[in-house]
N, C-alpha and C. Protein backbone atom coordinates (compact mmCIF):
# COMPACT_ATOMS: atom_id res chain seq x y z
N UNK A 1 -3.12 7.82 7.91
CA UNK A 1 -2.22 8.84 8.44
C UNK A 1 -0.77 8.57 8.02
N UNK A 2 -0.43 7.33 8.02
CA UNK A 2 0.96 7.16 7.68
C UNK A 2 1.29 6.99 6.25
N UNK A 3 0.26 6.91 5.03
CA UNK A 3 0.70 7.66 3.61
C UNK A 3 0.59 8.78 3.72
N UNK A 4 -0.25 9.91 4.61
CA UNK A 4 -0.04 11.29 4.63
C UNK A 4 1.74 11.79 5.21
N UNK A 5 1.95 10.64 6.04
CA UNK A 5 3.22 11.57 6.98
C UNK A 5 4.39 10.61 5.71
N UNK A 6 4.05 9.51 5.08
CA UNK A 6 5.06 9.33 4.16
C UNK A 6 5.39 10.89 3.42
N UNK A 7 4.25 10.89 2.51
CA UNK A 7 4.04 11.78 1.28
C UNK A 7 4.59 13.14 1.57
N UNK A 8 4.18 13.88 2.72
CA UNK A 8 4.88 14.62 3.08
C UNK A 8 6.54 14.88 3.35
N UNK A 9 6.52 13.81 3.67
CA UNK A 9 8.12 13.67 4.08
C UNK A 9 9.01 13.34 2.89
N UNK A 10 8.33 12.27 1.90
CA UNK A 10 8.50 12.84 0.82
C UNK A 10 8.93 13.68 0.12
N UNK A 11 8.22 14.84 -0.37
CA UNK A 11 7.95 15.95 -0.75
C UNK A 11 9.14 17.01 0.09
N UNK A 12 8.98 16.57 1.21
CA UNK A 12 10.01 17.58 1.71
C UNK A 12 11.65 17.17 1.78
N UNK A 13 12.01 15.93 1.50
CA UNK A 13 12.98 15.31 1.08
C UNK A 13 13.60 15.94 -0.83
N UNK A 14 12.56 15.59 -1.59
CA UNK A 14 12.73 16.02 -2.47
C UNK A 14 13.06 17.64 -3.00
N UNK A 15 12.46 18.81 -2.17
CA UNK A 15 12.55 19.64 -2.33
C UNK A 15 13.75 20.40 -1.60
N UNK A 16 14.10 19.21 -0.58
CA UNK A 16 15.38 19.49 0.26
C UNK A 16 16.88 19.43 -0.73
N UNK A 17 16.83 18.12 -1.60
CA UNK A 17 17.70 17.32 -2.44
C UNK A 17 17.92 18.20 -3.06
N UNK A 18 16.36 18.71 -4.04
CA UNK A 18 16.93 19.31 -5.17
C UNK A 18 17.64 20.97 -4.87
N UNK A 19 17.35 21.83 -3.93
CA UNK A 19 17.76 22.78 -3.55
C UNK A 19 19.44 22.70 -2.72
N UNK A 20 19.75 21.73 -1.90
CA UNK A 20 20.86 21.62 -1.85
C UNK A 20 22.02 20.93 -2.88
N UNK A 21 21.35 20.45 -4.12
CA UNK A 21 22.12 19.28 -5.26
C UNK A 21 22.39 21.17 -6.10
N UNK A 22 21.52 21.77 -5.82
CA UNK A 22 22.13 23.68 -7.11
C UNK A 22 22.93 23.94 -6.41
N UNK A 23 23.11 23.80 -4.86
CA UNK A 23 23.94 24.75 -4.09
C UNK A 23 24.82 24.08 -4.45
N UNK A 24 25.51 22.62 -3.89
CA UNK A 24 26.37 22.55 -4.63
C UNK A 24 26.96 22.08 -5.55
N UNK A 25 26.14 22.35 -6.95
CA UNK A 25 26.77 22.63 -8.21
C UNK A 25 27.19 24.00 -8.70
N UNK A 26 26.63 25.24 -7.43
CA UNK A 26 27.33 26.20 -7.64
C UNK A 26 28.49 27.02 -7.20
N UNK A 27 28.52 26.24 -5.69
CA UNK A 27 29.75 26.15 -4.96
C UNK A 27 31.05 25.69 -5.52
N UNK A 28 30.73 24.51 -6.23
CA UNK A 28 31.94 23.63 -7.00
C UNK A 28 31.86 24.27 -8.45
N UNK A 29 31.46 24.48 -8.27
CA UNK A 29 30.98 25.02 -10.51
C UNK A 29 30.80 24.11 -11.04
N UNK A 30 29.94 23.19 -11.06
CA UNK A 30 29.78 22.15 -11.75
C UNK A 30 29.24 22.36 -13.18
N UNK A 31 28.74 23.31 -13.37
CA UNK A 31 27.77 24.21 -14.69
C UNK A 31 26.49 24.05 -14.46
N UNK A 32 25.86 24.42 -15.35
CA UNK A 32 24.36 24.30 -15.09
C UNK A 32 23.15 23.21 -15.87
N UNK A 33 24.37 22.24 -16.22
CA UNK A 33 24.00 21.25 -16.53
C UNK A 33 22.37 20.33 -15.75
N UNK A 34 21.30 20.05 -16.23
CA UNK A 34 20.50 19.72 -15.77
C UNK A 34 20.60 17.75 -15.21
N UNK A 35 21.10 17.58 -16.03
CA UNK A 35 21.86 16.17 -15.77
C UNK A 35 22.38 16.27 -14.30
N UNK A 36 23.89 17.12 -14.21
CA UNK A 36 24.64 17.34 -13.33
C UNK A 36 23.45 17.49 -11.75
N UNK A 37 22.54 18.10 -12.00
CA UNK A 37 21.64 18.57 -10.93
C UNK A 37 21.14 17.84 -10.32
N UNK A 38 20.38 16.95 -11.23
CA UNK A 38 19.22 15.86 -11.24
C UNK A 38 19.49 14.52 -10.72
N UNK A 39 21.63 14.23 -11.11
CA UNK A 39 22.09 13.44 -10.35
C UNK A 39 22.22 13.77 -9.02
N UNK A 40 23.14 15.00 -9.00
CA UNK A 40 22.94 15.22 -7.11
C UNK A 40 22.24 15.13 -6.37
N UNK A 41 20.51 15.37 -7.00
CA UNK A 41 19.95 15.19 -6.49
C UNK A 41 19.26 14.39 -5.89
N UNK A 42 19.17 13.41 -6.88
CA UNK A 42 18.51 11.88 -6.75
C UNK A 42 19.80 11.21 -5.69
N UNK A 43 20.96 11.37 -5.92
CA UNK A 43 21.68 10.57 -4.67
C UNK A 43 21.57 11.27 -3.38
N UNK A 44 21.06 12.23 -2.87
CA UNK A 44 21.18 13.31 -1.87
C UNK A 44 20.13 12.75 -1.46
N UNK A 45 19.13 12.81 -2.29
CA UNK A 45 17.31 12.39 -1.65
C UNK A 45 17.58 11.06 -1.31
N UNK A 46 18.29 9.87 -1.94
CA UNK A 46 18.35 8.38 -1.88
C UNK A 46 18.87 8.82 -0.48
N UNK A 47 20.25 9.30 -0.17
CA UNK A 47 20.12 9.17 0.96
C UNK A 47 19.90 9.48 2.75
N UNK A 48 19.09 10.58 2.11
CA UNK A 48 18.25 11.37 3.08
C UNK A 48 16.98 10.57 3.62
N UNK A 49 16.68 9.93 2.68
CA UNK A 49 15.35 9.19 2.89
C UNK A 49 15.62 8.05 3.25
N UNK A 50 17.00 6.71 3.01
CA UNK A 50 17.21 5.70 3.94
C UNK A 50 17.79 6.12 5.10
N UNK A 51 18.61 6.97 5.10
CA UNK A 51 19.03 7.24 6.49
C UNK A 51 18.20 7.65 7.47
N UNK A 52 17.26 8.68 7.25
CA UNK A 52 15.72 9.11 7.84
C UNK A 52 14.90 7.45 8.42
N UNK A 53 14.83 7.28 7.26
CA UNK A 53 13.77 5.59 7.73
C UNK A 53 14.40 4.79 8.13
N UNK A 54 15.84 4.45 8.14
CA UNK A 54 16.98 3.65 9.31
C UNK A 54 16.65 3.85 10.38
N UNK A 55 16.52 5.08 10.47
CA UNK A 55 16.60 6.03 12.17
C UNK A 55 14.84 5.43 12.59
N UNK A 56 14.30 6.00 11.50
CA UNK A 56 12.78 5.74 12.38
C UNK A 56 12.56 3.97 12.47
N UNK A 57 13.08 3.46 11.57
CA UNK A 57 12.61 1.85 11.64
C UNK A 57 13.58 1.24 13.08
N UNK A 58 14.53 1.92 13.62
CA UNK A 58 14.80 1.40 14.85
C UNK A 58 14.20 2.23 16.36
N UNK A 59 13.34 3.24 15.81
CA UNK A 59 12.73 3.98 17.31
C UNK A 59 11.37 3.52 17.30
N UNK A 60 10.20 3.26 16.26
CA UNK A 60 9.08 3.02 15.85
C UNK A 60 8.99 2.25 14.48
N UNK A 61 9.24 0.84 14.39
CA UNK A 61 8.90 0.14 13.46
C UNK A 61 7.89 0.31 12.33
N UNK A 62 6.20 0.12 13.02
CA UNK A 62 5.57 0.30 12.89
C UNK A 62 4.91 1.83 11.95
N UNK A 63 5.90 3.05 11.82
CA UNK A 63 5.34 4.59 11.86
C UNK A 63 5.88 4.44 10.62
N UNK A 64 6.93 4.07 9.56
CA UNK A 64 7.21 4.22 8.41
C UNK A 64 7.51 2.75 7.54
N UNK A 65 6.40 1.61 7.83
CA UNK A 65 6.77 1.05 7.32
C UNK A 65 5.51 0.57 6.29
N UNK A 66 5.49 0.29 4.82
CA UNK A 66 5.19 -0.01 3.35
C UNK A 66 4.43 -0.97 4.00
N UNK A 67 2.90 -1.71 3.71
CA UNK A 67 2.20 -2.81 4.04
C UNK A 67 2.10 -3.25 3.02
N UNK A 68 2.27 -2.74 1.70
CA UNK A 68 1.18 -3.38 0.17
C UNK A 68 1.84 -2.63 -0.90
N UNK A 69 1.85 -3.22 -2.03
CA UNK A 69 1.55 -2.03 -3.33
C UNK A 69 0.93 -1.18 -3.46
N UNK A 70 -0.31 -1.48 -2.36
CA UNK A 70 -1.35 -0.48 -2.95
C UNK A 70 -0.58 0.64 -2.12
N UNK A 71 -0.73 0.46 -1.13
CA UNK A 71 0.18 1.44 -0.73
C UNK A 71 1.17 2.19 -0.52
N UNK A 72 1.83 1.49 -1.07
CA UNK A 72 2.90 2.07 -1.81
C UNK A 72 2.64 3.16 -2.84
N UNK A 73 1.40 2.72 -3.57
CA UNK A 73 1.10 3.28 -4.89
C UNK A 73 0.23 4.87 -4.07
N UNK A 74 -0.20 4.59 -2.63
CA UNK A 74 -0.86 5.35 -2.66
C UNK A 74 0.15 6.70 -2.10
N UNK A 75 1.10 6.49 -1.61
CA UNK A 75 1.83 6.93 -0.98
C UNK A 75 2.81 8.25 -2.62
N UNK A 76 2.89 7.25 -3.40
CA UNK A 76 3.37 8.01 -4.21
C UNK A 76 3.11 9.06 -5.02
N UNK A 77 1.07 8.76 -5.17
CA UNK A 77 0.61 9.69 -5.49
C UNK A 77 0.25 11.21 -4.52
N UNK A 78 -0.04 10.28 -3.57
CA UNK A 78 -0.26 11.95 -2.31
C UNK A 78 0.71 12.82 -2.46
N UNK A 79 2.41 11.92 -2.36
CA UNK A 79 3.51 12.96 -2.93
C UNK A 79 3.58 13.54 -4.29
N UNK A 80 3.01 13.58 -5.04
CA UNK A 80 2.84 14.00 -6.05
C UNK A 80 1.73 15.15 -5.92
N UNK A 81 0.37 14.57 -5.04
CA UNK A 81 -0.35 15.45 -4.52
C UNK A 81 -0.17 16.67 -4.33
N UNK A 82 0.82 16.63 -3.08
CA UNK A 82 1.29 17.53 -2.08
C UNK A 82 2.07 18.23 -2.28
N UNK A 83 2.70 18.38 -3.99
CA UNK A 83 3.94 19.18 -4.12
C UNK A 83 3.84 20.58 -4.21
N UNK A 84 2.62 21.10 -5.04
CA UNK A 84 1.94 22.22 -4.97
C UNK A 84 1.51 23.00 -3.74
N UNK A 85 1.10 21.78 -2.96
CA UNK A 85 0.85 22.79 -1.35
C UNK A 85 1.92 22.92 -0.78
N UNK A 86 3.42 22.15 -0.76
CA UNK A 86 4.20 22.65 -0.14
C UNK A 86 5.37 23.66 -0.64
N UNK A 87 5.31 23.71 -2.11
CA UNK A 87 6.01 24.27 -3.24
C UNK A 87 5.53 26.02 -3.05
N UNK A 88 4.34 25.97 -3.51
CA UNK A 88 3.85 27.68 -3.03
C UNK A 88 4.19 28.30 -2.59
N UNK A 89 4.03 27.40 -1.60
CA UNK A 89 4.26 28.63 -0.49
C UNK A 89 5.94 28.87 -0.25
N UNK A 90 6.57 27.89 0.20
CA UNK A 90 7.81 27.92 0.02
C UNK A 90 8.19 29.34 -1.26
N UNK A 91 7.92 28.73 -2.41
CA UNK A 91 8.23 30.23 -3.02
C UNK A 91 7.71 31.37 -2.92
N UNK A 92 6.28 31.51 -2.53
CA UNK A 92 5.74 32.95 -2.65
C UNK A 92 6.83 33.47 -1.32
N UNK A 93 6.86 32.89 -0.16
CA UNK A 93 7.80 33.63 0.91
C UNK A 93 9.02 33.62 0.54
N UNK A 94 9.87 33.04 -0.43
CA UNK A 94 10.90 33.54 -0.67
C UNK A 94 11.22 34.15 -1.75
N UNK A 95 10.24 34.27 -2.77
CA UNK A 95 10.37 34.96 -4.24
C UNK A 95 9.45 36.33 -3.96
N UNK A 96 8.28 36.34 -3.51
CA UNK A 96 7.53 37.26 -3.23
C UNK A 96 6.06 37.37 -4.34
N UNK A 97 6.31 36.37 -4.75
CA UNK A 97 5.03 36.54 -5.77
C UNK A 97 5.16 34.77 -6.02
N UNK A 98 4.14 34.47 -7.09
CA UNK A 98 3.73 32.83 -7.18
C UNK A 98 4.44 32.30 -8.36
N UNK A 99 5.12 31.07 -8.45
CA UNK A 99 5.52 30.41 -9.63
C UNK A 99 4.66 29.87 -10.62
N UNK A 100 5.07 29.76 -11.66
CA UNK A 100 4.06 29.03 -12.68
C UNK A 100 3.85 27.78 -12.66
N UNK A 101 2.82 27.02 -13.10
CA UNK A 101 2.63 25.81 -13.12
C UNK A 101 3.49 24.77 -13.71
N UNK A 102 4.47 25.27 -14.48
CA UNK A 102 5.78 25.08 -15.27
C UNK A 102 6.65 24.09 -14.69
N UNK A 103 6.56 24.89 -13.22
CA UNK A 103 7.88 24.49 -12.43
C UNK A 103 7.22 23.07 -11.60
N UNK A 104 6.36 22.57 -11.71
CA UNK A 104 5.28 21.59 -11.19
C UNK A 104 5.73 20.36 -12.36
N UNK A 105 5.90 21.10 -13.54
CA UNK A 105 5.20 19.83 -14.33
C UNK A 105 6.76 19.49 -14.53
N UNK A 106 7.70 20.59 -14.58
CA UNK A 106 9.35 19.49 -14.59
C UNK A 106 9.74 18.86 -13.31
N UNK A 107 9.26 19.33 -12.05
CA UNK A 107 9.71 18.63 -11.41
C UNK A 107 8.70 17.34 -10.84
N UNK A 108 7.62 16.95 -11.60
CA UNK A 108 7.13 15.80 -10.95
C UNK A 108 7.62 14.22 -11.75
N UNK A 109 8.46 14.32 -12.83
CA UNK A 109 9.02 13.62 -13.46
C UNK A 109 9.92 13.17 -12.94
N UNK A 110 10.88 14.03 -11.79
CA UNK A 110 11.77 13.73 -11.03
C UNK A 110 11.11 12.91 -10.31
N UNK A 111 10.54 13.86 -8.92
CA UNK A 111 9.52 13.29 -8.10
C UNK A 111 9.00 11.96 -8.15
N UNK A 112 8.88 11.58 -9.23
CA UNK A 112 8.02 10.21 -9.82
C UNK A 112 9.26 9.08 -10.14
N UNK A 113 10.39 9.65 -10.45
CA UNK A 113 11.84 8.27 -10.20
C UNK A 113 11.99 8.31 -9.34
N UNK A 114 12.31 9.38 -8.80
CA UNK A 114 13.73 9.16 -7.47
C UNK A 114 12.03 8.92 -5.87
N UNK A 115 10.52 9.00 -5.84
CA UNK A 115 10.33 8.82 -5.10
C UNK A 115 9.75 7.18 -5.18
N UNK A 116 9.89 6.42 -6.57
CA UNK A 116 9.33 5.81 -6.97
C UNK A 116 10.71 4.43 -6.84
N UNK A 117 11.83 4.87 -6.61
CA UNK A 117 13.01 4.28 -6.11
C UNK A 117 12.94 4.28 -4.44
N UNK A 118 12.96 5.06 -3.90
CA UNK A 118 13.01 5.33 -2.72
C UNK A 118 11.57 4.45 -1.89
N UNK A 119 10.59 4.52 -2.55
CA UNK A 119 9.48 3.53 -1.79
C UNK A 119 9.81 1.96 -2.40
N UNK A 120 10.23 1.66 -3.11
CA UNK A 120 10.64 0.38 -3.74
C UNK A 120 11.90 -0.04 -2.89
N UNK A 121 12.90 0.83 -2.58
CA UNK A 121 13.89 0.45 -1.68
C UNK A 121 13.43 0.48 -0.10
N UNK A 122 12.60 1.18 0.31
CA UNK A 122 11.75 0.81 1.66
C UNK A 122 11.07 -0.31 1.93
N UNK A 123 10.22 -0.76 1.12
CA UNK A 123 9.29 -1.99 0.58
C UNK A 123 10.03 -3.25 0.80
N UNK A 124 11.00 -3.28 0.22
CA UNK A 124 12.03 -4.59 0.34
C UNK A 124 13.25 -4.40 0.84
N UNK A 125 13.90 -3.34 1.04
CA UNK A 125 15.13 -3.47 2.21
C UNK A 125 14.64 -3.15 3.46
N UNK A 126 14.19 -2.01 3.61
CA UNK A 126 13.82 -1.22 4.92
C UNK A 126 12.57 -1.82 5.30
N UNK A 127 11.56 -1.92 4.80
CA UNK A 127 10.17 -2.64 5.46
C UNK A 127 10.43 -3.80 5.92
N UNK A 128 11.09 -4.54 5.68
CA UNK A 128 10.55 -6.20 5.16
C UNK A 128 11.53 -6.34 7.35
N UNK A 129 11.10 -5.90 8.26
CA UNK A 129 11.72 -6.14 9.52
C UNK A 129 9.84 -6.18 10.28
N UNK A 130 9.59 -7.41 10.48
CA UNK A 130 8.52 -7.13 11.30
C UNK A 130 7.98 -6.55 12.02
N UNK A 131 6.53 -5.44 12.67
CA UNK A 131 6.49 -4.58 13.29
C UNK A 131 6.06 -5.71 14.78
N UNK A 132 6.42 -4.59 16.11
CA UNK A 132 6.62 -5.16 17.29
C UNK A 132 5.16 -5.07 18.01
């Protein structure tokens, strides 16, 4: 259960990052530089996701914390899993029709650094506090 509620949270971190990292590069005009994006984004998600697991590693130790590689490893793939089920839909209700598989395959390259940083920085900064 707790690589499902990682992966998810995950996924919804990431899709949070990258949608607020356009807003504002278009607020500021940053251009439409994909670089420009991809950075905002990855620092937005970095710190959405320690500050998130700060908060939970002092209310419930135990609910977000890394036991293994393997799990780690497994954690990364479910988010990778799960991007499609939560991606869909998200767009069909706000576009009105379905995206292409396109938009899957550029953004799991992201997905795969910045979530692949983010469980590596849990693992050994944020995990490593014994559960109670």
């Amino acid at each position: 259960m707790r690589i499902l509620l990682h992966g998810f949270f995950m996924v919804s971190v990431n899709l949070f990052s990258v949608m607020v990292a356009f807003a504002i590069a278009v607020i500021f005009s940053l251009g439409n530089g994909e670089i420009v994006h991809a950075t905002l984004a990855l620092v937005l998600n970095l710190v959405v996701y320690l500050t998130v697991y700060s908060l939970m590693r002092s209310v419930e130790s135990g609910i977000m914390r890394i036991d293994s590689w393997s799990m780690l490893m497994a954690i990364l793939m479910i988010s990778l899993a799960m991007l499609p089920a939560v991606y869909y839909p998200i767009y069909y209700f706000t576009h009105g029709g379905w995206s292409s598989f396109d938009n899957l395959i550029t953004t799991w390259p992201f997905q795969i650094i910045v979530n692949s940083i983010c469980l590596v920085l849990n693992f050994f900064i944020v995990g490593k506090k014994p559960a109670k």
